[in-house]
N, C-alpha and C. Protein backbone atom coordinates (compact mmCIF):
# COMPACT_ATOMS: atom_id res chain seq x y z
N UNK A 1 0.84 -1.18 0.00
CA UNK A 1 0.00 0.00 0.00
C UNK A 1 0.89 1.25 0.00
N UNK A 2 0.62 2.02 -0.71
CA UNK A 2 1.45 3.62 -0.94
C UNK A 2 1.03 4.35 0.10
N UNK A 3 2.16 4.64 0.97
CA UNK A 3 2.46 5.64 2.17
C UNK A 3 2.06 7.16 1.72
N UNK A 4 1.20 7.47 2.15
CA UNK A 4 0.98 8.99 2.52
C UNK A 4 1.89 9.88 2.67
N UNK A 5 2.08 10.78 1.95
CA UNK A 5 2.61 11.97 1.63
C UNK A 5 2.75 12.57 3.45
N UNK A 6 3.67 12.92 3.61
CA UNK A 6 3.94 13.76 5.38
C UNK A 6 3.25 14.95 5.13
N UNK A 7 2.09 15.69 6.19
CA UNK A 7 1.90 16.85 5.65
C UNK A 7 2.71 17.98 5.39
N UNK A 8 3.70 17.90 6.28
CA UNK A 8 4.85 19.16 5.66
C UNK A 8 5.19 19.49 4.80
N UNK A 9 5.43 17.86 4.11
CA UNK A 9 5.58 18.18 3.08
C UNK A 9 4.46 18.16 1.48
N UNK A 10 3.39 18.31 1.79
CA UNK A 10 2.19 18.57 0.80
C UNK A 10 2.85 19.31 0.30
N UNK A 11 2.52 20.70 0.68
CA UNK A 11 2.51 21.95 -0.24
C UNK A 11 3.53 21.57 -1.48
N UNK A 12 4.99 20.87 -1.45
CA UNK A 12 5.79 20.51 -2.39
C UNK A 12 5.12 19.68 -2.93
N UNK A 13 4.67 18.74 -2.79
CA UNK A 13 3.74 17.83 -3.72
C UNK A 13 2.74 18.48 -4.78
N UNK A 14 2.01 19.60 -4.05
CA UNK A 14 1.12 20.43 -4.87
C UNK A 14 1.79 21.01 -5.97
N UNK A 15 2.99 21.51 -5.29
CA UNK A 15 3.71 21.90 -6.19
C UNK A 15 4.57 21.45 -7.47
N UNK A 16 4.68 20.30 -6.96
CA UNK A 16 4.80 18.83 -7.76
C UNK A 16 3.51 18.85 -9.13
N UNK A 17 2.57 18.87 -8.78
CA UNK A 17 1.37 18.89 -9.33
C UNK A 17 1.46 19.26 -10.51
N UNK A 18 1.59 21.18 -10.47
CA UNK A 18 1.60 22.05 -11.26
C UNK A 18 2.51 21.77 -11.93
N UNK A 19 4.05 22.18 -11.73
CA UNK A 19 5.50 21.37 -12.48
C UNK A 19 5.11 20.33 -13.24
N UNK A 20 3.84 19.73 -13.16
CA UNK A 20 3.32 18.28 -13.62
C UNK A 20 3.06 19.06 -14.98
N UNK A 21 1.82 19.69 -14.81
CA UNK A 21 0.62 20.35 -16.02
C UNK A 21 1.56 21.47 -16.80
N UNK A 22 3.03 22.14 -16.39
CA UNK A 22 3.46 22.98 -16.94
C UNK A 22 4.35 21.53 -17.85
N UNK A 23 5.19 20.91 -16.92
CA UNK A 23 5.88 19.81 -18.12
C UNK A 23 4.99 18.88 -19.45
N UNK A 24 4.31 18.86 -18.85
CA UNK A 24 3.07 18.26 -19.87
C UNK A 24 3.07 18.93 -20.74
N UNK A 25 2.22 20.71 -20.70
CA UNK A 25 2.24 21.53 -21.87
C UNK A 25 3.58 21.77 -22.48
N UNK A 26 4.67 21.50 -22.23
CA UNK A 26 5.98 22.27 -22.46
C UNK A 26 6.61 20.79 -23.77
N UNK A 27 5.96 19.79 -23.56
CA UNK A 27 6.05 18.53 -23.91
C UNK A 27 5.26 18.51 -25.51
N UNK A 28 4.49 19.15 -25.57
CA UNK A 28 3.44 19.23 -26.45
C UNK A 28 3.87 20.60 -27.47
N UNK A 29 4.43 21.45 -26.57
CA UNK A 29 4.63 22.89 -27.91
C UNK A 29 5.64 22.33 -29.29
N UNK A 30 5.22 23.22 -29.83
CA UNK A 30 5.74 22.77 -31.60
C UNK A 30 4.92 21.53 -32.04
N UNK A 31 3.96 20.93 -31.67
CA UNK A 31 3.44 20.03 -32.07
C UNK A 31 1.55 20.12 -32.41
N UNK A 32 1.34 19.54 -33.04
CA UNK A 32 0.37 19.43 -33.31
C UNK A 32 -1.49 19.55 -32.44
N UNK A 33 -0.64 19.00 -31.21
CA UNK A 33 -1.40 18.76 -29.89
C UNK A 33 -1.92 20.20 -28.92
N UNK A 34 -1.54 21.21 -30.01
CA UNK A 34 -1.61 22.90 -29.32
C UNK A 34 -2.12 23.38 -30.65
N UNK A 35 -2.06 24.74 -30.07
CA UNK A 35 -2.15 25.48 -30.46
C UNK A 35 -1.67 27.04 -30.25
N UNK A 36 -0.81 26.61 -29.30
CA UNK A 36 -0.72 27.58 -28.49
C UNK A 36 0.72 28.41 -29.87
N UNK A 37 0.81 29.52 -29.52
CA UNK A 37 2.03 30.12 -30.26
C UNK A 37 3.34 29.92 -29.49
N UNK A 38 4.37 30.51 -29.96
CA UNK A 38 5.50 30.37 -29.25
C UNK A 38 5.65 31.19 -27.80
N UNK A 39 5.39 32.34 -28.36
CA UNK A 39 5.36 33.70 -27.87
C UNK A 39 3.99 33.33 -26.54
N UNK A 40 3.47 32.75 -26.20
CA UNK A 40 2.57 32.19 -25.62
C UNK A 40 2.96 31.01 -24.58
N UNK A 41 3.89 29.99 -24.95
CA UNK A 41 4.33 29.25 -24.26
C UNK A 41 5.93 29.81 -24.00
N UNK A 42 6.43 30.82 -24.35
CA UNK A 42 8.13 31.41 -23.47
C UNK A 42 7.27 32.26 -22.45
N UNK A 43 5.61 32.75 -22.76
CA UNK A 43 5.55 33.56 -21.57
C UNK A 43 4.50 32.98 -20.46
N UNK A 44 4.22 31.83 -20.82
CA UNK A 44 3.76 30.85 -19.71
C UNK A 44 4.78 30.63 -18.86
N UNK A 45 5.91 30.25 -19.76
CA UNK A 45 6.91 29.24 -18.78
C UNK A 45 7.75 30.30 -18.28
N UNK A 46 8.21 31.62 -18.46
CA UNK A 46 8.55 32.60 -17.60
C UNK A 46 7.78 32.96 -16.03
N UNK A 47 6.54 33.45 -16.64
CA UNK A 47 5.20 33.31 -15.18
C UNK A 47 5.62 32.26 -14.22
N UNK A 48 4.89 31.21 -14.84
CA UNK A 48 5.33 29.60 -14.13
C UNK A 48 6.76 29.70 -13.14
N UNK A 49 8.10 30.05 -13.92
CA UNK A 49 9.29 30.47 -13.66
C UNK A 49 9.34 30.90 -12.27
N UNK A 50 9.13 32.30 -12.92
CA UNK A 50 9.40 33.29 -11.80
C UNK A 50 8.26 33.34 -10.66
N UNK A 51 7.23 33.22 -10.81
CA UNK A 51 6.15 33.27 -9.64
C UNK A 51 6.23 31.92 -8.36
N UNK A 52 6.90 30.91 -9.39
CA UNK A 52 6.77 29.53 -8.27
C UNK A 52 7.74 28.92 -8.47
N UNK A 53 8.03 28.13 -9.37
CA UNK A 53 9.34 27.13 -9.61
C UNK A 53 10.37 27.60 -8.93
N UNK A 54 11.06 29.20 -9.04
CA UNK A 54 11.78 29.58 -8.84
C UNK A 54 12.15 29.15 -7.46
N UNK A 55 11.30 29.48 -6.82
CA UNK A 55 10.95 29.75 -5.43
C UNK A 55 10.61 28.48 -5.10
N UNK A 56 10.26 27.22 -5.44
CA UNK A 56 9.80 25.63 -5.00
C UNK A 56 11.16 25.33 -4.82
N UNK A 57 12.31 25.42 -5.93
CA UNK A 57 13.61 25.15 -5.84
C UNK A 57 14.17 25.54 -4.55
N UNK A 58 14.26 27.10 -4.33
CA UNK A 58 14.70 27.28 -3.30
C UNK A 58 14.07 26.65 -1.97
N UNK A 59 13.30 26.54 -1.96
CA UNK A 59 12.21 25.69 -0.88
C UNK A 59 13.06 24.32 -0.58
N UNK A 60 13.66 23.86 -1.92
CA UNK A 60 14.28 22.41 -1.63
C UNK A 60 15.29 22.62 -1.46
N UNK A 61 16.29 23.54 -1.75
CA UNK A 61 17.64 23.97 -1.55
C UNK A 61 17.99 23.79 -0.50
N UNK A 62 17.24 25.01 0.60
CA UNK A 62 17.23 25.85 1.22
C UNK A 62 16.85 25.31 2.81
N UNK A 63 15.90 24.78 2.61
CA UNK A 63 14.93 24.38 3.85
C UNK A 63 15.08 23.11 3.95
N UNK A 64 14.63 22.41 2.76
CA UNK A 64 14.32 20.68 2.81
C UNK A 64 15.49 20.25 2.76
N UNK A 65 16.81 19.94 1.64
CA UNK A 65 17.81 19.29 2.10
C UNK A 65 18.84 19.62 3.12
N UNK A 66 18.97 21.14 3.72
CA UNK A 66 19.62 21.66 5.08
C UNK A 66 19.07 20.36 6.22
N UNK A 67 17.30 20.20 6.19
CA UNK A 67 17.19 19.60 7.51
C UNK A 67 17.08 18.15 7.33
N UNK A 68 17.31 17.94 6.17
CA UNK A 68 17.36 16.65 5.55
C UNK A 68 18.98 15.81 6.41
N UNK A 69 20.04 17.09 6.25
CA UNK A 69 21.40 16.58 6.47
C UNK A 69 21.49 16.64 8.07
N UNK A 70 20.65 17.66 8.60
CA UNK A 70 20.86 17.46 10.33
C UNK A 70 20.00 16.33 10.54
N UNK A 71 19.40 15.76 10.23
CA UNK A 71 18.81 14.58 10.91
C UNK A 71 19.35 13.06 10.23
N UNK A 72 19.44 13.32 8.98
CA UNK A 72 19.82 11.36 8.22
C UNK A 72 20.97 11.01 9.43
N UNK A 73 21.18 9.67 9.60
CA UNK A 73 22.57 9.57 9.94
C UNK A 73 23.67 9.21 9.25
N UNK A 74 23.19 8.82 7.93
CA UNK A 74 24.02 9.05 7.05
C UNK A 74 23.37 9.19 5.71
N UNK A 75 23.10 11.04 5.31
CA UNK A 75 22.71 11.29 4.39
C UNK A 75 23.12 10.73 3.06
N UNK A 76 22.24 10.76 2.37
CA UNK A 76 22.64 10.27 1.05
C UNK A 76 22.70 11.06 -0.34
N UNK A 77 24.20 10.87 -0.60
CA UNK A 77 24.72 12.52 -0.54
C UNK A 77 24.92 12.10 -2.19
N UNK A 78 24.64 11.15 -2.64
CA UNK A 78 24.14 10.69 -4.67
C UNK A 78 23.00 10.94 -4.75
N UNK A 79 22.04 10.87 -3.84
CA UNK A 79 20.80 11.15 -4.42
C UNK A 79 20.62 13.14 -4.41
N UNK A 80 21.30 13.28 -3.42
CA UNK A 80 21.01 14.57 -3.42
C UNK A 80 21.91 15.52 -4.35
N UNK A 81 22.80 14.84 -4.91
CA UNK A 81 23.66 15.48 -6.00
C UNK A 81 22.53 15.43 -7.75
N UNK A 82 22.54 14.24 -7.32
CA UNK A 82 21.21 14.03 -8.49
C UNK A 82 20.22 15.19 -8.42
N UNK A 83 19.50 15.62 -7.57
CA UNK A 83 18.59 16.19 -7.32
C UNK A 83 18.86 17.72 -7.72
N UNK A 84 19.94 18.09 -7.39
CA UNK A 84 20.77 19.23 -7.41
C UNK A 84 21.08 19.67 -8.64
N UNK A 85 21.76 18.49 -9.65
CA UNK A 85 22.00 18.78 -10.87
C UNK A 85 21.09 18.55 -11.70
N UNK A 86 20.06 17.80 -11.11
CA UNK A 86 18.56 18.26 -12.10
C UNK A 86 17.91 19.69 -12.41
N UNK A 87 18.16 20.13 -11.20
CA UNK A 87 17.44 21.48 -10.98
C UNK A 87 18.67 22.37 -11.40
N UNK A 88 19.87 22.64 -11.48
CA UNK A 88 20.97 22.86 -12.46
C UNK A 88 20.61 22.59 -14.21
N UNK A 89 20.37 21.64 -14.76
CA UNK A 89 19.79 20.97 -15.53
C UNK A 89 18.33 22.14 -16.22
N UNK A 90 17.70 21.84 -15.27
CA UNK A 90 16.13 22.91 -15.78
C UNK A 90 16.08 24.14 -15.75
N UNK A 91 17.22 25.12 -14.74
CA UNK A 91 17.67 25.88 -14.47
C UNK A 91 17.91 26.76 -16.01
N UNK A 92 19.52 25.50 -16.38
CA UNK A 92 19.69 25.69 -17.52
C UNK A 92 18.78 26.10 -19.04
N UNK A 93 18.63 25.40 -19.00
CA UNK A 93 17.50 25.16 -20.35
C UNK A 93 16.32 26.30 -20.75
N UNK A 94 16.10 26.80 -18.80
CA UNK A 94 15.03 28.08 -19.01
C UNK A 94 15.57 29.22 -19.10
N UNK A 95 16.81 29.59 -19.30
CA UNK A 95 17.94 30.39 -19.15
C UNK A 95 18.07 30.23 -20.78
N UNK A 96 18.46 28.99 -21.76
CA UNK A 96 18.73 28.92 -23.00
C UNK A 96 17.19 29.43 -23.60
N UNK A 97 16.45 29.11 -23.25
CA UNK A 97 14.86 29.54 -23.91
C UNK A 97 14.88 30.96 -23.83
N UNK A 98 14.60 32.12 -22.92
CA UNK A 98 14.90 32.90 -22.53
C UNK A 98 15.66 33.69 -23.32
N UNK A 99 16.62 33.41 -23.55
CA UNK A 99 18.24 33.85 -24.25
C UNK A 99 18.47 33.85 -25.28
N UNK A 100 18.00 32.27 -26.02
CA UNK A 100 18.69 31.97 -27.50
C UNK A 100 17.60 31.55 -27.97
N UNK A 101 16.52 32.00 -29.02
CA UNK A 101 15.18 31.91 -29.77
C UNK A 101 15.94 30.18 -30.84
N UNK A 102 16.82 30.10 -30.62
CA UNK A 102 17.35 28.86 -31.56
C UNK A 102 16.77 27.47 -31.07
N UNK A 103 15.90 26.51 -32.16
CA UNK A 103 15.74 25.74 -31.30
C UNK A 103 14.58 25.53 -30.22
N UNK A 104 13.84 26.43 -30.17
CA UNK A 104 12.89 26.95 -28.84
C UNK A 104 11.76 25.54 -28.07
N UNK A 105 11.55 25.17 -29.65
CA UNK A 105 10.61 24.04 -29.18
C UNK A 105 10.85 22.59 -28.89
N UNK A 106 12.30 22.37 -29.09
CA UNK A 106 13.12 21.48 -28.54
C UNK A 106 13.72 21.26 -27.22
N UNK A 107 13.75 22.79 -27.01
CA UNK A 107 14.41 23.00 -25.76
C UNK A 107 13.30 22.97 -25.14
N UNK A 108 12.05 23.47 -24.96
CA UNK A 108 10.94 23.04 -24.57
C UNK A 108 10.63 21.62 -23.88
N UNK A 109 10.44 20.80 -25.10
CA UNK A 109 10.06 19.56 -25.46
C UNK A 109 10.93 18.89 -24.07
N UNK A 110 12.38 19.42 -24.32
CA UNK A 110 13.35 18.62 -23.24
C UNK A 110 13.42 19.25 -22.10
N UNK A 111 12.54 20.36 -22.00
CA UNK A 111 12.28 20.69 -20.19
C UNK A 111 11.45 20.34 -19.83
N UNK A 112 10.78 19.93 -20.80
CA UNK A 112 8.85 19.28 -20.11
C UNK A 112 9.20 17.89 -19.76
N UNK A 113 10.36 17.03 -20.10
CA UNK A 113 10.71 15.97 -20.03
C UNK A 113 11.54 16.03 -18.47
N UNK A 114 12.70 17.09 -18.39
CA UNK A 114 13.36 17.33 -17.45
C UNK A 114 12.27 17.26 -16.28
N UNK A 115 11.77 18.45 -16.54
CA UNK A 115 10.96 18.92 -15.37
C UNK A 115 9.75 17.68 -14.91
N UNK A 116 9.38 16.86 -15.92
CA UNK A 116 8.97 15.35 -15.62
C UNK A 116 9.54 14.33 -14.82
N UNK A 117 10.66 14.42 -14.86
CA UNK A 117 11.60 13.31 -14.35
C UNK A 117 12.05 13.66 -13.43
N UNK A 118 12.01 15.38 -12.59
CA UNK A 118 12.75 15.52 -11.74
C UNK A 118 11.40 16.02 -10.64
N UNK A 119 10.13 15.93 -11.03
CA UNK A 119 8.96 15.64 -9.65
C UNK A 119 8.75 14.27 -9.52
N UNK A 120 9.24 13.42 -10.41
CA UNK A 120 8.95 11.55 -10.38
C UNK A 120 10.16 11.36 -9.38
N UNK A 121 11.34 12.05 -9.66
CA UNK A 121 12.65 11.70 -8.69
C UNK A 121 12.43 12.32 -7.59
N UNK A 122 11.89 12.94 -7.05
CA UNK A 122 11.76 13.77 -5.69
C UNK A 122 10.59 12.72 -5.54
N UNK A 123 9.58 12.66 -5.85
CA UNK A 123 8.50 11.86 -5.14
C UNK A 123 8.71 10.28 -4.84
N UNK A 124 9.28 9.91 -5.22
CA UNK A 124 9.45 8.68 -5.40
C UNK A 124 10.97 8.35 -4.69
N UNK A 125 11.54 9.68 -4.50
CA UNK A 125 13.19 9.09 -4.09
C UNK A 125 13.54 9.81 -2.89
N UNK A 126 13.41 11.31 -3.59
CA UNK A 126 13.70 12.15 -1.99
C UNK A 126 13.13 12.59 -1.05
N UNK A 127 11.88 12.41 -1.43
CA UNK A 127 10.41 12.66 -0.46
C UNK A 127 11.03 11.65 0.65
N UNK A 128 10.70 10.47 0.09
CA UNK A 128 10.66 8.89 1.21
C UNK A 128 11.86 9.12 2.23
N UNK A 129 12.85 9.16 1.90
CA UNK A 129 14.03 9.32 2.65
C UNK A 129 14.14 10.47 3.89
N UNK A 130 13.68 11.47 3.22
CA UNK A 130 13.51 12.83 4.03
C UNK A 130 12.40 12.59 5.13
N UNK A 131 11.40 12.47 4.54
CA UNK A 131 10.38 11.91 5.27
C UNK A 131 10.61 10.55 6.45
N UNK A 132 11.55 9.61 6.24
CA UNK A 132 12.09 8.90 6.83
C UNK A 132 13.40 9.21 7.90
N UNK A 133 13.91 10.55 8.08
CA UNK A 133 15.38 10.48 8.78
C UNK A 133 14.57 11.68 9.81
N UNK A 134 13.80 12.44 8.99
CA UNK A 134 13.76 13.86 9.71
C UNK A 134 12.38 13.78 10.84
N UNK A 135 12.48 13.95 12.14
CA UNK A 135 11.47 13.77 13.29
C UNK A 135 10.06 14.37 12.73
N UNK A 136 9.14 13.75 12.94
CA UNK A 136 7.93 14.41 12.61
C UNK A 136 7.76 16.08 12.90
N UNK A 137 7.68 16.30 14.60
CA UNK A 137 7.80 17.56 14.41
C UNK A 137 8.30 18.39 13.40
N UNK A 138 9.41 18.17 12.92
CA UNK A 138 10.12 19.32 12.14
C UNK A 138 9.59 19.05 10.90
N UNK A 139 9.36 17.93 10.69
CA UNK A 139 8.79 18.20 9.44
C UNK A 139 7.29 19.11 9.13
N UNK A 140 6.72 19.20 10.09
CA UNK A 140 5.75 20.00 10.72
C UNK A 140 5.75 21.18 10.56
N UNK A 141 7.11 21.70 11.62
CA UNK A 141 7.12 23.05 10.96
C UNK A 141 7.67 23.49 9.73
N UNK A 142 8.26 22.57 9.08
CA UNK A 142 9.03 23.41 7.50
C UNK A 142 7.64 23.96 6.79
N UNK A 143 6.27 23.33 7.38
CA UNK A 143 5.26 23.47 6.20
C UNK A 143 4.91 24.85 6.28
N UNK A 144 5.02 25.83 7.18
CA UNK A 144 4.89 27.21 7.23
C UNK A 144 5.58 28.16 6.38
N UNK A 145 7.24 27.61 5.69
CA UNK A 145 8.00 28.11 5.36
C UNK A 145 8.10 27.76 3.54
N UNK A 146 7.25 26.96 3.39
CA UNK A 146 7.49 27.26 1.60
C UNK A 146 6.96 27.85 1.22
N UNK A 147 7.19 28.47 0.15
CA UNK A 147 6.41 29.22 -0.58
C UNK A 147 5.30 28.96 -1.39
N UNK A 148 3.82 29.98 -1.20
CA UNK A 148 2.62 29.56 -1.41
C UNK A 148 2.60 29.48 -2.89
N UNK A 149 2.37 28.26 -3.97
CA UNK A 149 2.21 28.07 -5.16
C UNK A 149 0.82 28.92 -5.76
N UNK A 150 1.02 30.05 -6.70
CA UNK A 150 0.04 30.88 -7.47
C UNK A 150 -0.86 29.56 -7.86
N UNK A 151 -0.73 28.27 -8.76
CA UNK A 151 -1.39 27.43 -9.37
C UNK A 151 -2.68 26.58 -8.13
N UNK A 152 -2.26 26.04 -7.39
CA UNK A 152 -2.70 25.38 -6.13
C UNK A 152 -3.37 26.18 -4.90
N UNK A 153 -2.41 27.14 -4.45
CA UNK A 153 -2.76 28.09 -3.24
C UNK A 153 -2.01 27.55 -2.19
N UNK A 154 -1.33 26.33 -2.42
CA UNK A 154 -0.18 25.46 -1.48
C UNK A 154 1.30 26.04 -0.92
């Protein structure tokens, strides 16, 4: 049976969510399956960007793997490099979109993929662990401290 999400950490899950429906659409531009224009999906995924992602990242940076490392007893310091250079990784790519019109819907295509693979790797990899080392309480209070997602209200 699949273990329940810790509530602390919801709001990232929600946030998970959205990252979901933005990789999805981002998966689909240049293709047939839209309609959307270009100029339409660089200024979705800017919004998206800057209003939340930005700020979910730092949420995991910042807050979640700091208390991740005071509690594991022996953190696991590949998964969290993984995690790190994913978001390095998507970082990237929205920085090349942004920047260099070359390419646009490729680079797209491969952030909707990125950004796919890297809420499947947190849910499935770094959620459990975190959720597993760090005392309930605290996980308790981190939930005050992320930032509220525009998409969800999380």
């Amino acid at each position: 049976m699949k273990k329940q999400r810790h509530d602390g950490l919801k709001p990232l899950s929600h946030h998970h969510h959205h990252a979901l429906v933005q990789a999805m659409e981002l998966k689909q531009a240049g293709t047939e399956k839209t309609d959307k224009s270009l100029g339409q999906f660089i200024r979705g995924l800017i919004d998206y960007w800057e209003k939340d992602a930005v700020h979910h990242f730092r949420d995991e940076e910042e807050v979640l793997l700091p208390l991740y490392d005071v509690f594991a007893e022996k953190p696991d310091t590949e998964l969290m490099k993984e995690m790190l250079y994913q978001h390095l990784q998507i970082r990237g790519l929205i920085y090349a979109i942004r920047e260099n019109k070359e390419d646009p819907y490729e680079k797209m295509n491969r952030l909707g993929e990125l950004l796919e693979n890297n809420v499947r790797f947190e849910e499935r990899e770094i959620f459990p662990i975190i959720e597993e080392a760090v005392p309930d309480k605290y996980l308790h209070q981190v939930y005050g401290k992320f930032h509220r997602d525009s998409y969800s209200g999380f």
